[in-house]
N, C-alpha and C. Protein backbone atom coordinates (compact mmCIF):
# COMPACT_ATOMS: atom_id res chain seq x y z
N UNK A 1 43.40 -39.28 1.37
CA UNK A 1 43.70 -40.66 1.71
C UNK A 1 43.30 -40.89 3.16
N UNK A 2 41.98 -41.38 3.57
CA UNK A 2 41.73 -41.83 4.78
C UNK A 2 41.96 -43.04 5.24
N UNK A 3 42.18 -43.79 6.04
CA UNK A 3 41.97 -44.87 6.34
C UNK A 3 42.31 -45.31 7.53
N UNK A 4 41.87 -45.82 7.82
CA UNK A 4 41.81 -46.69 9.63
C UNK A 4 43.58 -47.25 9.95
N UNK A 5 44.05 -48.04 9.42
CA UNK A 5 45.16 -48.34 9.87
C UNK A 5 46.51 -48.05 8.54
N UNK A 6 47.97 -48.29 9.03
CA UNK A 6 48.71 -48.07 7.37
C UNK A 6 49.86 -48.94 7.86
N UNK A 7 49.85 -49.84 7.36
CA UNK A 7 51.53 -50.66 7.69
C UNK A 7 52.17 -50.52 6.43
N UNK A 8 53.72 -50.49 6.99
CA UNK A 8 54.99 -50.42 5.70
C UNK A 8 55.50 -51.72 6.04
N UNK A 9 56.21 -52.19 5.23
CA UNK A 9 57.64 -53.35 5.07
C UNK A 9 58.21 -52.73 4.16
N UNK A 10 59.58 -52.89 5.18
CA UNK A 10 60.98 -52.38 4.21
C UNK A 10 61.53 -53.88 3.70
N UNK A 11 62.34 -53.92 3.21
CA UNK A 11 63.40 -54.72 1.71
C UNK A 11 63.24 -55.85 3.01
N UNK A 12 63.50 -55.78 4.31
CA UNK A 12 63.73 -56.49 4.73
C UNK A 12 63.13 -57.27 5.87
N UNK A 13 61.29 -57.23 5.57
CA UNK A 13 60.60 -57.53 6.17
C UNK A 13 60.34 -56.69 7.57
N UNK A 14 60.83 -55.67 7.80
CA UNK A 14 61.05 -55.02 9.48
C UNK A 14 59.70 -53.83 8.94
N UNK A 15 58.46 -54.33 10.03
CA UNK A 15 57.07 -53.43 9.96
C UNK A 15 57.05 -52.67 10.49
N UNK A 16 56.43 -51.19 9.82
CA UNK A 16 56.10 -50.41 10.79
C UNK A 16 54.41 -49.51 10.73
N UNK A 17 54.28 -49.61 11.79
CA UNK A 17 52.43 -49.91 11.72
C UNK A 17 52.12 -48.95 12.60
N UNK A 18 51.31 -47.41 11.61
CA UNK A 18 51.05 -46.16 11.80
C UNK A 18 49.60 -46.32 12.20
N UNK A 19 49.49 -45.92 13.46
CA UNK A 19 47.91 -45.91 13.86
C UNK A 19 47.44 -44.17 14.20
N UNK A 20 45.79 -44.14 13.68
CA UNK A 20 45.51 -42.82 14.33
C UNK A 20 44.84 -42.93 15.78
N UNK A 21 44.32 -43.56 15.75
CA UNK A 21 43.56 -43.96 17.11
C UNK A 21 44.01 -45.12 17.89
N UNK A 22 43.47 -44.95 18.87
CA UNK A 22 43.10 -43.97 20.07
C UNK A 22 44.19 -42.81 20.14
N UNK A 23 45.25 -42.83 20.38
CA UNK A 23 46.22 -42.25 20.25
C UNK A 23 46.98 -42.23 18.87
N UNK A 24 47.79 -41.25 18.11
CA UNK A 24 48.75 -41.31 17.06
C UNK A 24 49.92 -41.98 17.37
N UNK A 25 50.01 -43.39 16.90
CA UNK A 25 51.21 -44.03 17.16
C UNK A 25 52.13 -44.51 15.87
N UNK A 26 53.47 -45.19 16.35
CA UNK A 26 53.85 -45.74 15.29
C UNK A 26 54.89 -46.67 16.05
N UNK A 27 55.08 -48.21 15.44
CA UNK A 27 55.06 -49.13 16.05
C UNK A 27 56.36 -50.21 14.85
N UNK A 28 57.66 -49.56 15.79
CA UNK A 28 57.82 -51.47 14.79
C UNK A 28 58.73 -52.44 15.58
N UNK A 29 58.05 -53.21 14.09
CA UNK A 29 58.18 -55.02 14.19
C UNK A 29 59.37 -55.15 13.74
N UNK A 30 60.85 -55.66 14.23
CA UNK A 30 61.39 -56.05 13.64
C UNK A 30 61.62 -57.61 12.84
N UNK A 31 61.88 -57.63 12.32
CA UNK A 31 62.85 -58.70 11.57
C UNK A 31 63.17 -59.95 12.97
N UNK A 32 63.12 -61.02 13.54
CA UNK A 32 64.45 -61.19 14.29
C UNK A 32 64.71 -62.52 13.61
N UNK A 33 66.16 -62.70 13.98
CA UNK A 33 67.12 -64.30 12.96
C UNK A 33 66.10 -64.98 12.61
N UNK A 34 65.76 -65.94 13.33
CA UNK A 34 64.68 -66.70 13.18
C UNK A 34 63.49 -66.70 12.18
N UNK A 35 62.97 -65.47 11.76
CA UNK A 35 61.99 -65.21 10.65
C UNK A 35 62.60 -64.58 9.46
N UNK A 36 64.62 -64.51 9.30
CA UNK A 36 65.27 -64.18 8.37
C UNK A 36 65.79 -65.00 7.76
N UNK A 37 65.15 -64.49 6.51
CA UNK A 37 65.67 -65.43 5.60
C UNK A 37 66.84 -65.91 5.50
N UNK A 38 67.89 -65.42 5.77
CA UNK A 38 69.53 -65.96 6.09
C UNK A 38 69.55 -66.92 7.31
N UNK A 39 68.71 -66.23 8.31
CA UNK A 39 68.85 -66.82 9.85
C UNK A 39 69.74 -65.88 10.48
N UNK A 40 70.08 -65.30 10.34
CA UNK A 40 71.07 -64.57 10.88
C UNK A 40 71.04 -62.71 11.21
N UNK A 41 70.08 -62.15 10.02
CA UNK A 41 70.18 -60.86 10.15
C UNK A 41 69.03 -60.15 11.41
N UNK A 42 69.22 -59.30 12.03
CA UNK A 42 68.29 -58.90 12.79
C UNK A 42 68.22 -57.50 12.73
N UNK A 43 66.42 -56.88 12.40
CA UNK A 43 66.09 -55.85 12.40
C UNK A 43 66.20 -54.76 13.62
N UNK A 44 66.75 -55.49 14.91
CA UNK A 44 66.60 -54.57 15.74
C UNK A 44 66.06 -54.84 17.34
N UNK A 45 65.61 -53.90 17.85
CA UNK A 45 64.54 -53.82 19.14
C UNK A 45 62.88 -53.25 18.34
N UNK A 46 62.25 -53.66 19.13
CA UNK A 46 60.70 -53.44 19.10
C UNK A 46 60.44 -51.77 19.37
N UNK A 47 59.82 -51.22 18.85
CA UNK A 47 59.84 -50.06 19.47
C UNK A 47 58.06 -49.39 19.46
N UNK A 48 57.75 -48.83 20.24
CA UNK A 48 56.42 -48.19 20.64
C UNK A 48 56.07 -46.61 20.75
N UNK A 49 55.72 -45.64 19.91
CA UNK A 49 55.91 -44.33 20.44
C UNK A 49 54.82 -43.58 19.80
N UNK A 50 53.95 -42.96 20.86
CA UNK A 50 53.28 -41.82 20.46
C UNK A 50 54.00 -40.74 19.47
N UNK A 51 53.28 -40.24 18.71
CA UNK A 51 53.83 -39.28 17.62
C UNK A 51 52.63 -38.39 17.62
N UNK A 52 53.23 -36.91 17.36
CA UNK A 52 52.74 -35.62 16.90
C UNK A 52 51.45 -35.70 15.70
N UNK A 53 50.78 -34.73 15.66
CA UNK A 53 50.25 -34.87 14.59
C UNK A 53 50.68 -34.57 13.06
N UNK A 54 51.39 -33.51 13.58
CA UNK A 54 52.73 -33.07 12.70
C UNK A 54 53.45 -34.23 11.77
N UNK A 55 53.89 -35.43 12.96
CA UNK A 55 55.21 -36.23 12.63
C UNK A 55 54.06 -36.88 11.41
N UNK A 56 53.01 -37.30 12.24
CA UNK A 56 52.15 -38.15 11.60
C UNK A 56 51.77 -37.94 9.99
N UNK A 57 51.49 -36.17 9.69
CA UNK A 57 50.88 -35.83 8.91
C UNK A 57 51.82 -35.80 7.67
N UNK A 58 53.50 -35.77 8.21
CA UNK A 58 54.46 -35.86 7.43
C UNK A 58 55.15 -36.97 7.11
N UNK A 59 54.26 -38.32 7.85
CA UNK A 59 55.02 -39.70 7.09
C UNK A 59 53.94 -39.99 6.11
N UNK A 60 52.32 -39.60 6.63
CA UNK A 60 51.64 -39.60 5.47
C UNK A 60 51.72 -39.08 4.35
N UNK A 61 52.38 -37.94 3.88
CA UNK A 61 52.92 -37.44 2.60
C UNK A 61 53.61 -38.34 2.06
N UNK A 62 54.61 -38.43 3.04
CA UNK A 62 55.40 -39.38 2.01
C UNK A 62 54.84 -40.76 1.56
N UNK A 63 54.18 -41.08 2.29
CA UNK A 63 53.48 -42.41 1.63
C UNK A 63 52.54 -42.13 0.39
N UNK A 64 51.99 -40.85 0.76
CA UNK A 64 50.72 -40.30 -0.07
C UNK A 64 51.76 -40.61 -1.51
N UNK A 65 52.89 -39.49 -1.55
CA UNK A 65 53.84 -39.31 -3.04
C UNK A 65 54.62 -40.90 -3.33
N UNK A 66 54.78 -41.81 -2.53
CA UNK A 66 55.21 -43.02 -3.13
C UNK A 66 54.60 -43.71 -4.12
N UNK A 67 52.90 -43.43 -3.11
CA UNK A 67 51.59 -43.88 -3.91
C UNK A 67 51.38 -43.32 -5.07
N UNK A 68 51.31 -42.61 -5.59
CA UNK A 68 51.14 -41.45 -6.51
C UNK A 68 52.13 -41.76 -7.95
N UNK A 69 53.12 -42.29 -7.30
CA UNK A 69 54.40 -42.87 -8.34
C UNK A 69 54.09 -43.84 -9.01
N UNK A 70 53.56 -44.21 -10.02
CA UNK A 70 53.03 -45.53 -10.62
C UNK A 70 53.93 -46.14 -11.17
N UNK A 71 54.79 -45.39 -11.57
CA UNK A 71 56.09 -45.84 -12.06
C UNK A 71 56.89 -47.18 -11.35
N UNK A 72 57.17 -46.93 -10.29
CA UNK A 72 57.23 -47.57 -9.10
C UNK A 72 56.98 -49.00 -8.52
N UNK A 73 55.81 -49.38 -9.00
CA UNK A 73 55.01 -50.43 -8.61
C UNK A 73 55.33 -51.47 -8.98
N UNK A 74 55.67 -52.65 -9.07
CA UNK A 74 55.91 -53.67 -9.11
C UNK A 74 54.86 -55.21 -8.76
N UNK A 75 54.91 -56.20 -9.43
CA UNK A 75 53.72 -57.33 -9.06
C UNK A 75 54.05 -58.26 -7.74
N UNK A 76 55.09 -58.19 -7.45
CA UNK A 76 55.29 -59.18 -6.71
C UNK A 76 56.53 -58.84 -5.46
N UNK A 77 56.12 -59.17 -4.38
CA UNK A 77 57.14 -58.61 -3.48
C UNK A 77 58.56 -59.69 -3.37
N UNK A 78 59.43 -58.43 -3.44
CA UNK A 78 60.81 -58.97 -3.76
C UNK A 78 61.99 -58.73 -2.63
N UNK A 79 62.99 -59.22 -2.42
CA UNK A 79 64.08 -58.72 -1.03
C UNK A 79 64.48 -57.36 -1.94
N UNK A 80 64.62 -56.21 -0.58
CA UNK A 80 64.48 -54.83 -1.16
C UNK A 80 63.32 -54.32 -1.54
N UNK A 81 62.11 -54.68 -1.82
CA UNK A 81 61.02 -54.16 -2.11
C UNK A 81 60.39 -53.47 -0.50
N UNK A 82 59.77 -52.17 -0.91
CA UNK A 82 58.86 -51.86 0.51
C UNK A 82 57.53 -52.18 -0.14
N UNK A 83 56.48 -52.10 0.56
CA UNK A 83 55.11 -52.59 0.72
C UNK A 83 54.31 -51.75 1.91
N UNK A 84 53.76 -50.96 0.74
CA UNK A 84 52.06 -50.02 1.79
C UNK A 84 51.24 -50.83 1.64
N UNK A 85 50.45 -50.94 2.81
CA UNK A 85 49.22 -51.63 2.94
C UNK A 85 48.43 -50.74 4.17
N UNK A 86 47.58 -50.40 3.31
CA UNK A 86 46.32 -49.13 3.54
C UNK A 86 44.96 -49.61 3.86
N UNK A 87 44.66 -49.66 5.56
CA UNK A 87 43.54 -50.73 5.51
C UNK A 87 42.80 -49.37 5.75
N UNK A 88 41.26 -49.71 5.23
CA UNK A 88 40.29 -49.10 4.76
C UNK A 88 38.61 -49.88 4.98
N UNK A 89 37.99 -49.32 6.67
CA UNK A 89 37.15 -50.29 6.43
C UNK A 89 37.43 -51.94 6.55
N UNK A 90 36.53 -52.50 5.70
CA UNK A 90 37.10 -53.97 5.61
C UNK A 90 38.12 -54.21 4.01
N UNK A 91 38.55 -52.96 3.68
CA UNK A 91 39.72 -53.58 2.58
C UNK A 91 40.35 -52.64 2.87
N UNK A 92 41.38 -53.62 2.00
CA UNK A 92 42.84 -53.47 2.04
C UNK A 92 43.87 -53.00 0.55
N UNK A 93 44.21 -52.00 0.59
CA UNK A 93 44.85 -51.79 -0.21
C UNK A 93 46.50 -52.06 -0.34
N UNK A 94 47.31 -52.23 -1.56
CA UNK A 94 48.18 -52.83 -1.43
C UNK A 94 49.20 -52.30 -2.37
N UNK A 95 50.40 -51.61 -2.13
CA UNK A 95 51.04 -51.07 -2.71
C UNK A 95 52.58 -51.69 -2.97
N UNK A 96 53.51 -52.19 -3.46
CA UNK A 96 54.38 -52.83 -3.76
C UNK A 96 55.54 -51.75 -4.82
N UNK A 97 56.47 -51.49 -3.72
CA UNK A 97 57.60 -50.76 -4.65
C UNK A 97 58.71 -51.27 -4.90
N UNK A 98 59.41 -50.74 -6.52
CA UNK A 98 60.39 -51.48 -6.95
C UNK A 98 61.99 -50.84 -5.60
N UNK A 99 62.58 -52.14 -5.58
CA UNK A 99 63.78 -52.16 -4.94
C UNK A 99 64.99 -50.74 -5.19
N UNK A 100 65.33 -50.20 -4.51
CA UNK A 100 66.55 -48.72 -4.84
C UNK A 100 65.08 -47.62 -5.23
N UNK A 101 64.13 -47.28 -4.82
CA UNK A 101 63.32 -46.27 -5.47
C UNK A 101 63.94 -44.70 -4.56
N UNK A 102 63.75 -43.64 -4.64
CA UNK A 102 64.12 -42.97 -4.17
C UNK A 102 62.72 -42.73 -3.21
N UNK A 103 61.83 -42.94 -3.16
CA UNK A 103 60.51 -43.17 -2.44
C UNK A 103 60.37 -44.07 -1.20
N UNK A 104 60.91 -45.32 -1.52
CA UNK A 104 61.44 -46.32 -0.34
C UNK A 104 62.37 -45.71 0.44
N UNK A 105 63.39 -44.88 -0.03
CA UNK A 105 64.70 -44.56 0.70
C UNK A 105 63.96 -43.20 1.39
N UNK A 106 63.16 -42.20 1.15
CA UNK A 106 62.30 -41.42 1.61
C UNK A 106 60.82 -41.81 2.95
N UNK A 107 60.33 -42.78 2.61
CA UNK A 107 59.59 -43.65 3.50
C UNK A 107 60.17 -43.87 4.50
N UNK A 108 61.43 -44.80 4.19
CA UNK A 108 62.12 -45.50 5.49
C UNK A 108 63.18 -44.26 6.45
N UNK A 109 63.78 -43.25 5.62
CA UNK A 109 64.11 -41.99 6.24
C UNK A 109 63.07 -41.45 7.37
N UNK A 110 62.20 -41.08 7.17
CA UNK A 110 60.68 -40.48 7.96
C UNK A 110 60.37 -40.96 9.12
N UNK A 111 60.13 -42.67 8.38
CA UNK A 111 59.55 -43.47 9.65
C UNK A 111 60.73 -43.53 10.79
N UNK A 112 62.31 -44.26 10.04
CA UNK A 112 63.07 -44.08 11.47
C UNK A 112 63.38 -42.99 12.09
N UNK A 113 63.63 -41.69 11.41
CA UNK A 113 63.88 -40.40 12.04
C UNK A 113 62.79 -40.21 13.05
N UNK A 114 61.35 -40.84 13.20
CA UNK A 114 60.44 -40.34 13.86
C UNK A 114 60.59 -40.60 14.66
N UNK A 115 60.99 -42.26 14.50
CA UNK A 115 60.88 -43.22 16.19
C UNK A 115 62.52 -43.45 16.28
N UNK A 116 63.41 -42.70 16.12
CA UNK A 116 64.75 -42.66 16.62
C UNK A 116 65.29 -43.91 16.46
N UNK A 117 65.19 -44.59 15.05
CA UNK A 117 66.08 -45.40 14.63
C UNK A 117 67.11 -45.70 14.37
């Protein structure tokens, strides 16, 4: 699985956007009131952090085995749903998982354990 850039969304719109270059980073966007759907909930602080190649090579697994789950997949993004999107070149690939997966709860484990969520 190569590809130039990889963003996630968790259930609750809060991004997090894995780069290899220039540096190995990983980057998130939260949520804030204003772009929540309630108005009220907030994902957090912004956060910015170089990562290992290690950390890196082990959130890509887990994305790799989410992907891999076909079971999983779902048409349409839903509250609780996560969402890979695997840019490649000039496309984009697009992955959509069902809400409670044990894959989402594995994803979102990884990514915050990395960047001290």
């Amino acid at each position: 699985m190569e590809f130039k850039d990889c963003r996630y969304l968790d259930g609750s719109g809060n991004e997090f956007i894995i780069k290899k270059t220039p540096k190995i980073t990983v980057e998130y966007n939260p949520v804030k009131p204003l772009q929540s759907s309630s108005g009220i909930y907030d994902g957090g602080e912004y956060v910015k952090k170089e990562i290992s190649e290690l950390q890196y090579n082990k959130i890509i697994s887990t994305l790799r085995d989410a992907i891999q789950n076909r079971d999983i997949y779902i048409n349409d993004r839903v509250k609780g749903s996560g969402m890979i999107i695997l840019q490649k070149e000039d496309k984009e690939n697009i992955y959509i998982l069902e809400p409670g997966s044990k894959e989402i709860e594995n994803i979102e484990k990884r990514l915050r354990d990395t960047i001290n969520l």
